[in-house]
N, C-alpha and C. Protein backbone atom coordinates (compact mmCIF):
# COMPACT_ATOMS: atom_id res chain seq x y z
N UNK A 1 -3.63 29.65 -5.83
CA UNK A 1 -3.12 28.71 -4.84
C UNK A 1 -3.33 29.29 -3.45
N UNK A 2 -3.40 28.01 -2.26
CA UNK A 2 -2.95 28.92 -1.25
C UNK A 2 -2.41 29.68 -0.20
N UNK A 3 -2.53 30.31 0.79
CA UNK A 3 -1.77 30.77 1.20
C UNK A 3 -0.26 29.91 1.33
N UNK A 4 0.99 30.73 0.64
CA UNK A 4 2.40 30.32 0.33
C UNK A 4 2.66 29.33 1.95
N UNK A 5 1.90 30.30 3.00
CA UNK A 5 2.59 30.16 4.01
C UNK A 5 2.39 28.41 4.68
N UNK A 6 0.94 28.39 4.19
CA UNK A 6 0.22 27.22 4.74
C UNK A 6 0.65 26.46 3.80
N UNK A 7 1.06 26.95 2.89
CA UNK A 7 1.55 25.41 2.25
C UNK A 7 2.36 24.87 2.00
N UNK A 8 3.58 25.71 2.52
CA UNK A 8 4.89 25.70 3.03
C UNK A 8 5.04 24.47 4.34
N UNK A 9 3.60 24.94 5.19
CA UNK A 9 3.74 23.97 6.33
C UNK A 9 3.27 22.51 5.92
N UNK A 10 2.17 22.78 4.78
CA UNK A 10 1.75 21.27 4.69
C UNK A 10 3.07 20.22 4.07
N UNK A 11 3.52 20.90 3.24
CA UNK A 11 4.79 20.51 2.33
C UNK A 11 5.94 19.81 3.58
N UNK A 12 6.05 20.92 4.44
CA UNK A 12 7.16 20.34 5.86
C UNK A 12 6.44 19.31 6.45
N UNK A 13 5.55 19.01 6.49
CA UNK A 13 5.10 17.69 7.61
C UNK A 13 4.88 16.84 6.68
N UNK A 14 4.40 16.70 5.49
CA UNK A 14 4.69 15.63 4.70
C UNK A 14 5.65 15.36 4.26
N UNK A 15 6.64 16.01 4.14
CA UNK A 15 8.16 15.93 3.90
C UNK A 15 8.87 14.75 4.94
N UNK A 16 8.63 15.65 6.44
CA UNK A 16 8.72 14.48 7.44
C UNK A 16 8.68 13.92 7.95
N UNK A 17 7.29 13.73 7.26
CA UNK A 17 6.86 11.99 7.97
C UNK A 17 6.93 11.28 7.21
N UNK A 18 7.74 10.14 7.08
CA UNK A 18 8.13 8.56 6.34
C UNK A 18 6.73 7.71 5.98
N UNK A 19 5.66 7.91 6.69
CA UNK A 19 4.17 7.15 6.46
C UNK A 19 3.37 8.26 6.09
N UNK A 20 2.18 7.68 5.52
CA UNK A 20 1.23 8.72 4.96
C UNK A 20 0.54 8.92 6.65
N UNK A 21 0.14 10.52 6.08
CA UNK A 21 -0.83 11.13 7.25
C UNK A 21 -2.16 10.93 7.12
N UNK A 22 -2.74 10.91 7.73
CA UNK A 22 -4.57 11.50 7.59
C UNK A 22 -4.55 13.21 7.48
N UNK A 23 -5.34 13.71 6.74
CA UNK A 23 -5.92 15.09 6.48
C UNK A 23 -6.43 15.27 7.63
N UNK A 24 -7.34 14.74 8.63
CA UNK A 24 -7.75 15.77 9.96
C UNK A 24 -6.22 15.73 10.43
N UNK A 25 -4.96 14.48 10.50
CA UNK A 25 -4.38 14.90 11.74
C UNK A 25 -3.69 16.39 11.31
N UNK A 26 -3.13 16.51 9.73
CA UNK A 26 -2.85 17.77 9.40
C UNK A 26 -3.70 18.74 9.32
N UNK A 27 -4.71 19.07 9.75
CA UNK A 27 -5.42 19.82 10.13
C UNK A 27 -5.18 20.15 10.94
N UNK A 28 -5.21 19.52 12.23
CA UNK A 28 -5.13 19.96 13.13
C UNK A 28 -3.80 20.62 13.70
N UNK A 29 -2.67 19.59 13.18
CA UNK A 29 -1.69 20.39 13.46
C UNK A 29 -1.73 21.97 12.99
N UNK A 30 -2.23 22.21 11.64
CA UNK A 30 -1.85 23.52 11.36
C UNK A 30 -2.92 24.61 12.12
N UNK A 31 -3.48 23.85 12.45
CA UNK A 31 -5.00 24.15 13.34
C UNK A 31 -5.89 25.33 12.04
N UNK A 32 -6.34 24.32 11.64
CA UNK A 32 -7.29 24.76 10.31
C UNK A 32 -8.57 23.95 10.07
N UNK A 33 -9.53 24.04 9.69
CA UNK A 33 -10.20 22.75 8.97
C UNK A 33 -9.82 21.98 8.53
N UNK A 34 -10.53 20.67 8.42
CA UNK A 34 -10.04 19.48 7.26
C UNK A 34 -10.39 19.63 6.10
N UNK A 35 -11.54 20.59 6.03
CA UNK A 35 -11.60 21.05 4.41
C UNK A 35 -10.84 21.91 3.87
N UNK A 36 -9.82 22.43 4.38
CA UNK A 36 -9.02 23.84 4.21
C UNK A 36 -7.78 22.92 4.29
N UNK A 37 -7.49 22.33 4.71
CA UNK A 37 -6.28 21.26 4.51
C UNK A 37 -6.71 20.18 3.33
N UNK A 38 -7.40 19.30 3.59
CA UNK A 38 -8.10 19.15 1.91
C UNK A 38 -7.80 19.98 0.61
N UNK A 39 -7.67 20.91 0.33
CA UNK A 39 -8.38 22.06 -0.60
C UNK A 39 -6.34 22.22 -0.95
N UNK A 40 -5.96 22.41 0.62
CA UNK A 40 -4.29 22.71 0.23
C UNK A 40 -3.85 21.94 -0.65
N UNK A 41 -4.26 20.08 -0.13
CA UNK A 41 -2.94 19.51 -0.27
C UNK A 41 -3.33 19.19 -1.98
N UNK A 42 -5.19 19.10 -2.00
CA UNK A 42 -5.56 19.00 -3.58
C UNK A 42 -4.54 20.13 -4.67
N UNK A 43 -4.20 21.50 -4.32
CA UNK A 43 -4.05 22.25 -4.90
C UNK A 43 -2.13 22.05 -4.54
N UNK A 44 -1.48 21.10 -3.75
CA UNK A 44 -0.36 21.26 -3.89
C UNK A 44 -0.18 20.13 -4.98
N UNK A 45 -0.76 19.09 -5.05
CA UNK A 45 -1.12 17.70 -5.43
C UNK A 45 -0.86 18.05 -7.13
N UNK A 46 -1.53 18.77 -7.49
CA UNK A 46 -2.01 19.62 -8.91
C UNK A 46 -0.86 20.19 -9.42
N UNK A 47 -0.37 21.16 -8.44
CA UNK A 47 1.15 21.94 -8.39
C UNK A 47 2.09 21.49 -9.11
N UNK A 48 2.58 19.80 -8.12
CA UNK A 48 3.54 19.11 -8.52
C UNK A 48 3.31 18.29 -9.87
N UNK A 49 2.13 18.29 -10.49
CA UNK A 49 1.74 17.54 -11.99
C UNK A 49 1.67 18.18 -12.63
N UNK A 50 1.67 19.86 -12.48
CA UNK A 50 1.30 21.07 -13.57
C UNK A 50 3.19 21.11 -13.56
N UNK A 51 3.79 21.01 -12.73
CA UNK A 51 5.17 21.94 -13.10
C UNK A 51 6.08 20.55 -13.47
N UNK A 52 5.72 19.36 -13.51
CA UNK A 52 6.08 18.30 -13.60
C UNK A 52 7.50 17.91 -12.46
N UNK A 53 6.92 18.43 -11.66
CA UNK A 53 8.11 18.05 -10.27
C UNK A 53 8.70 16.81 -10.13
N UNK A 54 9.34 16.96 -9.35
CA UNK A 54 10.08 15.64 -9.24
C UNK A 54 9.63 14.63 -7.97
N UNK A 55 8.84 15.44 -7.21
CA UNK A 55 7.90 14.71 -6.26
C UNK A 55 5.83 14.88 -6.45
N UNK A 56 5.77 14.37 -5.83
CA UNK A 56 4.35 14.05 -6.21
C UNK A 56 3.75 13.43 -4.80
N UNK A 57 2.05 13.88 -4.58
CA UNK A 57 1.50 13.45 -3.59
C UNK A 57 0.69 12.39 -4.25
N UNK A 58 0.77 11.29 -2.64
CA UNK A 58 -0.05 10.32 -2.68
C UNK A 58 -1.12 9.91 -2.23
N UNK A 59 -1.95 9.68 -3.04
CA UNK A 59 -3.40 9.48 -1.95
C UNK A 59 -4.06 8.24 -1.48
N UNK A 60 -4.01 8.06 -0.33
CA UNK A 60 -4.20 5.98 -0.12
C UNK A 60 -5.57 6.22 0.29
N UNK A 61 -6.25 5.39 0.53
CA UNK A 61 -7.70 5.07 1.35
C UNK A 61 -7.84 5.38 2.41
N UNK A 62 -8.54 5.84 2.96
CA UNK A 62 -8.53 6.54 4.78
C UNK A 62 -8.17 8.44 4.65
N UNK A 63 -8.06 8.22 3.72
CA UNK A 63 -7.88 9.84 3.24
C UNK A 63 -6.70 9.99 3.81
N UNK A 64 -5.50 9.92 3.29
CA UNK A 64 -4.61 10.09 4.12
C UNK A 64 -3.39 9.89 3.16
N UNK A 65 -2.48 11.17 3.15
CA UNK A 65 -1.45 11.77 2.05
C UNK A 65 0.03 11.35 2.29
N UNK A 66 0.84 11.37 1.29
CA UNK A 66 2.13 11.01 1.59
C UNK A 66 2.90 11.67 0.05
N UNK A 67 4.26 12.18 0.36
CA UNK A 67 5.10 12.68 -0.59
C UNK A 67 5.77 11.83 -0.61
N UNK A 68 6.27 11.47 -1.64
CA UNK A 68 6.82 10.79 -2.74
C UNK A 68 7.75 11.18 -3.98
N UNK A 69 8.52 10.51 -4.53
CA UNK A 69 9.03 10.57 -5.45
C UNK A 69 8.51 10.41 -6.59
N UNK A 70 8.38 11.30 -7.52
CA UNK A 70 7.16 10.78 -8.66
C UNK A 70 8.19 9.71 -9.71
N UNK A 71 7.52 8.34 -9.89
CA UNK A 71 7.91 7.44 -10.19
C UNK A 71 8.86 7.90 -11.74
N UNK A 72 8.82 8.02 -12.62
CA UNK A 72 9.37 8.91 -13.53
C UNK A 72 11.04 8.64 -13.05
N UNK A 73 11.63 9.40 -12.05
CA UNK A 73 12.85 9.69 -11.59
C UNK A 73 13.05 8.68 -10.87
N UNK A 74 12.75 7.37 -10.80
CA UNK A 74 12.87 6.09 -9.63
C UNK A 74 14.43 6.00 -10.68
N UNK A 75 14.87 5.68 -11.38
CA UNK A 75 16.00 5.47 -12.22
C UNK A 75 17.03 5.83 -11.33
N UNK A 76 17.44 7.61 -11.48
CA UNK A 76 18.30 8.58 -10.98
C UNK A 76 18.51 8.36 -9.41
N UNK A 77 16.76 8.29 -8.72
CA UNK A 77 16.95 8.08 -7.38
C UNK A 77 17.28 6.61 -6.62
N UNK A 78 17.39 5.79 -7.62
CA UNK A 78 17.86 4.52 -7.01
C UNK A 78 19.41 4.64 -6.85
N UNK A 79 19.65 5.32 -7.85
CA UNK A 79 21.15 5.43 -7.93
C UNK A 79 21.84 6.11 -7.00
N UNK A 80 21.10 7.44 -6.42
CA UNK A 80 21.78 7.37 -5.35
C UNK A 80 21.29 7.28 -3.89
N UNK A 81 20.37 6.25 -3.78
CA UNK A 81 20.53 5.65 -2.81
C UNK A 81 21.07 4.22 -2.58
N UNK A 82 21.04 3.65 -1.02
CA UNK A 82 21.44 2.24 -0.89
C UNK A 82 20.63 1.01 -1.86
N UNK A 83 21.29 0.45 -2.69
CA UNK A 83 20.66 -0.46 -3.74
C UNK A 83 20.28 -1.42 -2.89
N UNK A 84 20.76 -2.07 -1.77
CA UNK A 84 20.64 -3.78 -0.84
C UNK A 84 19.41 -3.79 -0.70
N UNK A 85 18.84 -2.34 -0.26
CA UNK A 85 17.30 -2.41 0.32
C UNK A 85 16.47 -2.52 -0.76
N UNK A 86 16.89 -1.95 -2.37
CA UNK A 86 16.18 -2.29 -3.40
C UNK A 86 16.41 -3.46 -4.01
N UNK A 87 17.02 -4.31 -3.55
CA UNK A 87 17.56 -5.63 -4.51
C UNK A 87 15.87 -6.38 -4.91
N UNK A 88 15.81 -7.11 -5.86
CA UNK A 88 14.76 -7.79 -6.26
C UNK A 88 14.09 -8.85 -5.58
N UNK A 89 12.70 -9.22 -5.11
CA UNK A 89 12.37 -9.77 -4.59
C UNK A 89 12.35 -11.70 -5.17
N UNK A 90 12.98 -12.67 -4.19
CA UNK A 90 12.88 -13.52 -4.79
C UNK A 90 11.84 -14.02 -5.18
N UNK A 91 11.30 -15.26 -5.68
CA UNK A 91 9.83 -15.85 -6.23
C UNK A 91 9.22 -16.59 -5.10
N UNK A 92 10.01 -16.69 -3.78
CA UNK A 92 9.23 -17.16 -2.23
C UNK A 92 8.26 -16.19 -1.83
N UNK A 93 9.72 -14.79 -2.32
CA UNK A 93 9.22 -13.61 -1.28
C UNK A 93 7.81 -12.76 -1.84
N UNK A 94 7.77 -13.13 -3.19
CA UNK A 94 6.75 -12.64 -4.07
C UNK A 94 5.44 -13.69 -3.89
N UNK A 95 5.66 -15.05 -3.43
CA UNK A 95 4.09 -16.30 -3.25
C UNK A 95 3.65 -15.62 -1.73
N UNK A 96 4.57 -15.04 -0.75
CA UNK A 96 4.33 -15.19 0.23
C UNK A 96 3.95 -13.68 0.57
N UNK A 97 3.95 -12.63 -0.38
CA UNK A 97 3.27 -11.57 -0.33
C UNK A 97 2.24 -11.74 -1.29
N UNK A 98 1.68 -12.49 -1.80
CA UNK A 98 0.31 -12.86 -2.54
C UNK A 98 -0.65 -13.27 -1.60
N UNK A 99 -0.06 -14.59 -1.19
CA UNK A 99 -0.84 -14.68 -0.10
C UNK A 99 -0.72 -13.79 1.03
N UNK A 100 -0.38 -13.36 2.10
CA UNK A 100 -0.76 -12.24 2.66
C UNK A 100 -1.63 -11.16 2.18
N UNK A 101 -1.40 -10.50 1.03
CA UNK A 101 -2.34 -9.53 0.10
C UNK A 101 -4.02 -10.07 0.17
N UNK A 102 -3.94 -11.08 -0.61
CA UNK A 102 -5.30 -11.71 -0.71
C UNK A 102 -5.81 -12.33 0.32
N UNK A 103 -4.85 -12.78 1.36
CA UNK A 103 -6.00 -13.64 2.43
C UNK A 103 -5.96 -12.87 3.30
N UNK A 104 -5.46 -11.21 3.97
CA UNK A 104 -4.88 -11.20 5.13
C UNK A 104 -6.27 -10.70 6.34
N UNK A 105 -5.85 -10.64 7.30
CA UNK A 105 -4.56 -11.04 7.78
C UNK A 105 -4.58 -12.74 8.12
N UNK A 106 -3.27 -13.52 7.91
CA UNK A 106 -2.81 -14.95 7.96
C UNK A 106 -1.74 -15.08 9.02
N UNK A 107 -1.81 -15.93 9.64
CA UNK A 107 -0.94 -16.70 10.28
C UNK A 107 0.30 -16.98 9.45
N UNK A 108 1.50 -17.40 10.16
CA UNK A 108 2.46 -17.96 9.25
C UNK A 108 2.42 -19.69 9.19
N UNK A 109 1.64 -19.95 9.86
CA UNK A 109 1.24 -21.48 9.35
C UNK A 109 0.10 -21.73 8.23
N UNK A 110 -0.48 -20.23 8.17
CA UNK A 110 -1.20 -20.49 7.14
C UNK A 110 -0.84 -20.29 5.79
N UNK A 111 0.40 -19.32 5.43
CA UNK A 111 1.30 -19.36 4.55
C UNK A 111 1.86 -20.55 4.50
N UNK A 112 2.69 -20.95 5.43
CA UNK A 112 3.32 -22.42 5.22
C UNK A 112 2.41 -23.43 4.87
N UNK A 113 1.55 -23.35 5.14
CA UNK A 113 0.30 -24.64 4.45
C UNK A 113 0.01 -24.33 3.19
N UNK A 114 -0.63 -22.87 2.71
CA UNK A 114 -0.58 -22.78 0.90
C UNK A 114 0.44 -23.03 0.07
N UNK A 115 1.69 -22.50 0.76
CA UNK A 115 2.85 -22.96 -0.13
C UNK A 115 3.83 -24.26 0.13
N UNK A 116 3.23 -24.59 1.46
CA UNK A 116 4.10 -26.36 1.37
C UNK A 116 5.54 -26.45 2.28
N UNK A 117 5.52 -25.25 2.31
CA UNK A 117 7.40 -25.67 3.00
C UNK A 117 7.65 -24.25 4.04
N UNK A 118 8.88 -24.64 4.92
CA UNK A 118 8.78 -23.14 5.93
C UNK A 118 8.67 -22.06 5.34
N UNK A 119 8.62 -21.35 5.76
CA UNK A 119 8.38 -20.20 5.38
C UNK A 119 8.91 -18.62 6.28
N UNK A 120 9.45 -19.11 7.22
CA UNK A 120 9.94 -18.18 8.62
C UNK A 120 10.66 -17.33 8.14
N UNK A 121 11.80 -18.18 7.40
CA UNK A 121 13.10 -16.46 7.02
C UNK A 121 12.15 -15.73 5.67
N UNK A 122 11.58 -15.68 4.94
CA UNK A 122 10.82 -15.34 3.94
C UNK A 122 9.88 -14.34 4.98
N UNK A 123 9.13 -14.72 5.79
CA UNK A 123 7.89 -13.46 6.68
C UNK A 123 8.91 -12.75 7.11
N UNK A 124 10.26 -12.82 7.64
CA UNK A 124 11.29 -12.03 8.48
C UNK A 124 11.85 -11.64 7.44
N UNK A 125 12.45 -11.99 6.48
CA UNK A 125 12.85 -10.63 5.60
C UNK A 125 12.03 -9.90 5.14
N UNK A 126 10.55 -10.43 4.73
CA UNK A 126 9.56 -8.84 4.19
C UNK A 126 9.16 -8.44 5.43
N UNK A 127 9.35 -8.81 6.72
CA UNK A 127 9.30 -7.58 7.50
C UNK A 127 10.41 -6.73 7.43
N UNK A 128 11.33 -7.18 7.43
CA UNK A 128 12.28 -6.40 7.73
C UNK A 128 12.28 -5.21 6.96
N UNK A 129 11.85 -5.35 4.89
CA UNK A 129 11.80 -4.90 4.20
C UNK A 129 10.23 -3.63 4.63
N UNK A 130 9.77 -3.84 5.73
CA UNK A 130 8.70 -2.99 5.35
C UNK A 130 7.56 -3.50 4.69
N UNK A 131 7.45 -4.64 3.96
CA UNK A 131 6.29 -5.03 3.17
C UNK A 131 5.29 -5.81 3.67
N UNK A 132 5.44 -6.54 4.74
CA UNK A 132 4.42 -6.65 5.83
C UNK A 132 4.53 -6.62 7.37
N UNK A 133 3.88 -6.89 8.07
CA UNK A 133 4.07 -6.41 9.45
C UNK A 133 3.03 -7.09 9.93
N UNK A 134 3.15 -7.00 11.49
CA UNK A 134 1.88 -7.86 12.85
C UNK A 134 1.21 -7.07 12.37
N UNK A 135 -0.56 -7.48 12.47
CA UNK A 135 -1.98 -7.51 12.85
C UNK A 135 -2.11 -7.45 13.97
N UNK A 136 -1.55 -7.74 15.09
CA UNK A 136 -2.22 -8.56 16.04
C UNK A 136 -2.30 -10.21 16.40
N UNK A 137 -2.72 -10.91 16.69
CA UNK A 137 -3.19 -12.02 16.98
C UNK A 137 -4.87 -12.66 16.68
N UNK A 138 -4.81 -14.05 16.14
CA UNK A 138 -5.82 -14.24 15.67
C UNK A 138 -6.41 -15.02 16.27
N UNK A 139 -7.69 -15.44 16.36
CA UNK A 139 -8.72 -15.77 17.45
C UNK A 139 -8.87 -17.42 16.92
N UNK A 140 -7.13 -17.81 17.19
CA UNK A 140 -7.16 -19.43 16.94
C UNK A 140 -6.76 -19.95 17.51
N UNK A 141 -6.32 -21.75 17.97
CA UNK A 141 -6.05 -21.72 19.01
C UNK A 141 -4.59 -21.70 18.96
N UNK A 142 -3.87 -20.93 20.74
CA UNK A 142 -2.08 -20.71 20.21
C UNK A 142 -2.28 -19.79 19.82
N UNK A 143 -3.16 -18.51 19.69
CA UNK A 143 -3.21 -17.13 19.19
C UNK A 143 -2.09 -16.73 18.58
N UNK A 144 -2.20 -17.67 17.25
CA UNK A 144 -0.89 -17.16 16.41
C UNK A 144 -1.01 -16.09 15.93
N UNK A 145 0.12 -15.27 15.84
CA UNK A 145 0.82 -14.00 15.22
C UNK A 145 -0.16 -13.84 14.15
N UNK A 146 -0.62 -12.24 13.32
CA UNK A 146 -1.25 -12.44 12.41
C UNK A 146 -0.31 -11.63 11.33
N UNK A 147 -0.41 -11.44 10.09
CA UNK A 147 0.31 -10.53 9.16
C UNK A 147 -0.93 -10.13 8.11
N UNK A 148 -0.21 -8.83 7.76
CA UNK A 148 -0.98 -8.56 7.07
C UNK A 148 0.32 -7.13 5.61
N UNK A 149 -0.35 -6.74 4.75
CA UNK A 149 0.74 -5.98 4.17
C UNK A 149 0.78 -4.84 4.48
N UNK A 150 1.91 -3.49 4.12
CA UNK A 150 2.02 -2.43 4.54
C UNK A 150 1.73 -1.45 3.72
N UNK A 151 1.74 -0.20 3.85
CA UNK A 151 1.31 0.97 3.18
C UNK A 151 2.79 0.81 2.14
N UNK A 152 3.74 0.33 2.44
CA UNK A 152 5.18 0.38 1.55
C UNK A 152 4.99 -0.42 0.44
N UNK A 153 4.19 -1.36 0.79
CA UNK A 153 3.83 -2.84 -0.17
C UNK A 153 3.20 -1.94 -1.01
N UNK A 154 1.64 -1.29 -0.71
CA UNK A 154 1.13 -0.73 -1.91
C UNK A 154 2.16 0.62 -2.74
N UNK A 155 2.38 0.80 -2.09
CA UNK A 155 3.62 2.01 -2.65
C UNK A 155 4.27 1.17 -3.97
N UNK A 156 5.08 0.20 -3.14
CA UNK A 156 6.04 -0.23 -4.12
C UNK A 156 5.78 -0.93 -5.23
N UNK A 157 4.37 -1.37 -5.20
CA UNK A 157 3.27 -2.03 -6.32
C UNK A 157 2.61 -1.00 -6.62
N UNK A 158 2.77 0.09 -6.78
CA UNK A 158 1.62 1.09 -7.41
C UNK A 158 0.39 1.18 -6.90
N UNK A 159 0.04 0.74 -5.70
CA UNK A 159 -1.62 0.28 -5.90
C UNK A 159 -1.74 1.62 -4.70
N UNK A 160 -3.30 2.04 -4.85
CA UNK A 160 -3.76 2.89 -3.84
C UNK A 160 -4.57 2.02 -2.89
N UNK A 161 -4.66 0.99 -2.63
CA UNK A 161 -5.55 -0.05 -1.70
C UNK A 161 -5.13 -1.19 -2.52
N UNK A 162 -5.56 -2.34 -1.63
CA UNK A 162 -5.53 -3.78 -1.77
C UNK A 162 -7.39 -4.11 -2.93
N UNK A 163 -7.62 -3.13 -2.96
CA UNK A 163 -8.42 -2.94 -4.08
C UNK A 163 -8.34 -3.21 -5.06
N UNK A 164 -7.19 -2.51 -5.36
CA UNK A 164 -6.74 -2.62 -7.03
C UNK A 164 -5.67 -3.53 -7.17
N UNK A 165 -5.13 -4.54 -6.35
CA UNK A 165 -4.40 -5.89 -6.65
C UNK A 165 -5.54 -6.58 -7.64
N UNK A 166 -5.29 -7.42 -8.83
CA UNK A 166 -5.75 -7.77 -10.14
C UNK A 166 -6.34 -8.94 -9.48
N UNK A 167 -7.25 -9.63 -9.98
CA UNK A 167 -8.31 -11.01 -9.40
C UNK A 167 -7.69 -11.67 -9.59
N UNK A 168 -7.85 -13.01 -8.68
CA UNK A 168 -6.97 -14.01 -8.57
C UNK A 168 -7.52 -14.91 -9.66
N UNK A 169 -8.58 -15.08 -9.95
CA UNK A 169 -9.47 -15.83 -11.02
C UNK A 169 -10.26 -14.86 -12.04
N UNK A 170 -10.12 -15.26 -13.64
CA UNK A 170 -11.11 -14.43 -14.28
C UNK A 170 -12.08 -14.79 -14.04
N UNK A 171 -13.06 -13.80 -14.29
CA UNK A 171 -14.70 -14.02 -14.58
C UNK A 171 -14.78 -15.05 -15.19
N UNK A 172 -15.66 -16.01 -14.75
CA UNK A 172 -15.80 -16.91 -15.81
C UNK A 172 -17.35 -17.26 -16.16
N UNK A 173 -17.90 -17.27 -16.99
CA UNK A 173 -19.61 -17.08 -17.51
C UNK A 173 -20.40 -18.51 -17.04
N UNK A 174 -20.76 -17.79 -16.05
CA UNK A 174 -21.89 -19.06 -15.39
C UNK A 174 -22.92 -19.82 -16.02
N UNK A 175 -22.42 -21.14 -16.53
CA UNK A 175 -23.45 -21.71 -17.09
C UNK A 175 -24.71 -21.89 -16.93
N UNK A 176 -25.63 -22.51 -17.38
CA UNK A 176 -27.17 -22.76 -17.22
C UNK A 176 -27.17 -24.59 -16.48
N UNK A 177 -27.11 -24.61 -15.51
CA UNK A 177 -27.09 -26.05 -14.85
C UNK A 177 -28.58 -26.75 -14.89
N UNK A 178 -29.74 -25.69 -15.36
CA UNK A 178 -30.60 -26.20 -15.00
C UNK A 178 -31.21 -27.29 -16.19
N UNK A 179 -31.34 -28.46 -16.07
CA UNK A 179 -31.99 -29.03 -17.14
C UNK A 179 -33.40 -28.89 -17.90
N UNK A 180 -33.23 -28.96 -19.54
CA UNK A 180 -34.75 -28.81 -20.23
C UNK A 180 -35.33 -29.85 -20.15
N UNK A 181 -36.50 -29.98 -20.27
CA UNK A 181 -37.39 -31.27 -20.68
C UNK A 181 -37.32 -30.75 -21.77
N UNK A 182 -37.87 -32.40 -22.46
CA UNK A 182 -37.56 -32.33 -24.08
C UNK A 182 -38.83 -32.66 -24.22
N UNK A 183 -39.34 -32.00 -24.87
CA UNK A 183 -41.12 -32.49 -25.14
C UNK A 183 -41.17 -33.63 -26.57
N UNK A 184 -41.61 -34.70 -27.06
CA UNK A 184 -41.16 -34.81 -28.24
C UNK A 184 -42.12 -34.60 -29.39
């Protein structure tokens, strides 16, 4: 493994930061390479699955790490934390993070048009929750608000990118449209 010392530090800044980092910016803080910070956090990453810890690193897209609770102990650790923030998502709050996921980033009129009815306190509680958040503004007219989902969303769905959210449609085997002549 390596040095105790350096990886003592990588362990403290992922500890306290609440969002995943990028590997250069921890690099740089420890003022090292990004391959030498790479190499750490692979070998702390390993650490916590060889000794079966109770935390575990995460790796999202953009190269960029976050500590965690290794899912395993979500049981024990719900318990003692605040349950309100874990309460279950209703079946609005679950159409209206589908759509966001798959179309984003969307307007909230464009949610309210797939699903038919307002939709305002539904985008304001999964913000509130962390599970989506502003884009920016979109190049329509009235530059409505845009949304899109958060690094918490894939967290809390398991997913390492909006990648691995499951297809909205199966494959389905493309027929032969083209017509035979029939010779007789």
């Amino acid at each position: 493994m390596s040095d105790p010392t350096k990886t003592g530090m990588m362990e403290a800044m992922l500890f306290a930061n609440a969002e995943p980092v990028e590997t250069a910016r921890l690099a740089e803080a420890m003022r090292v390479e990004p391959a030498e910070a790479q190499q750490i956090l692979t070998e702390l990453q390993q650490h916590y699955d060889e000794t079966q810890s109770g935390l575990t690193l995460l790796h999202f897209d953009g190269d960029r790490w976050q500590m965690a609770t290794r899912p395993y102990y979500g049981e024990v650790v719900k318990r003692i934390l605040d349950t309100r923030r874990n309460a279950p998502l209703s079946a609005a709050a679950l159409e209206v993070l589908a759509i966001v996921a798959y179309n984003q980033p969307v307007s909230r009129s464009f949610i309210e048009q797939v699903r038919g009815v307002d939709s305002s306190s539904t985008v304001s509680k999964l913000m509130e929750r962390g599970l989506i958040e502003e884009a920016g503004r979109l190049d329509l007219p009235g530059k409505p608000v845009a949304f899109r989902v958060t690094d918490t969303f894939l967290r809390v769905f398991g997913l390492g990118s909006l990648a691995d959210l499951p297809p909205l449609h199966e494959e389905e085997p493309q027929e032969d449209t083209e017509e035979t002549e029939r010779v007789p």
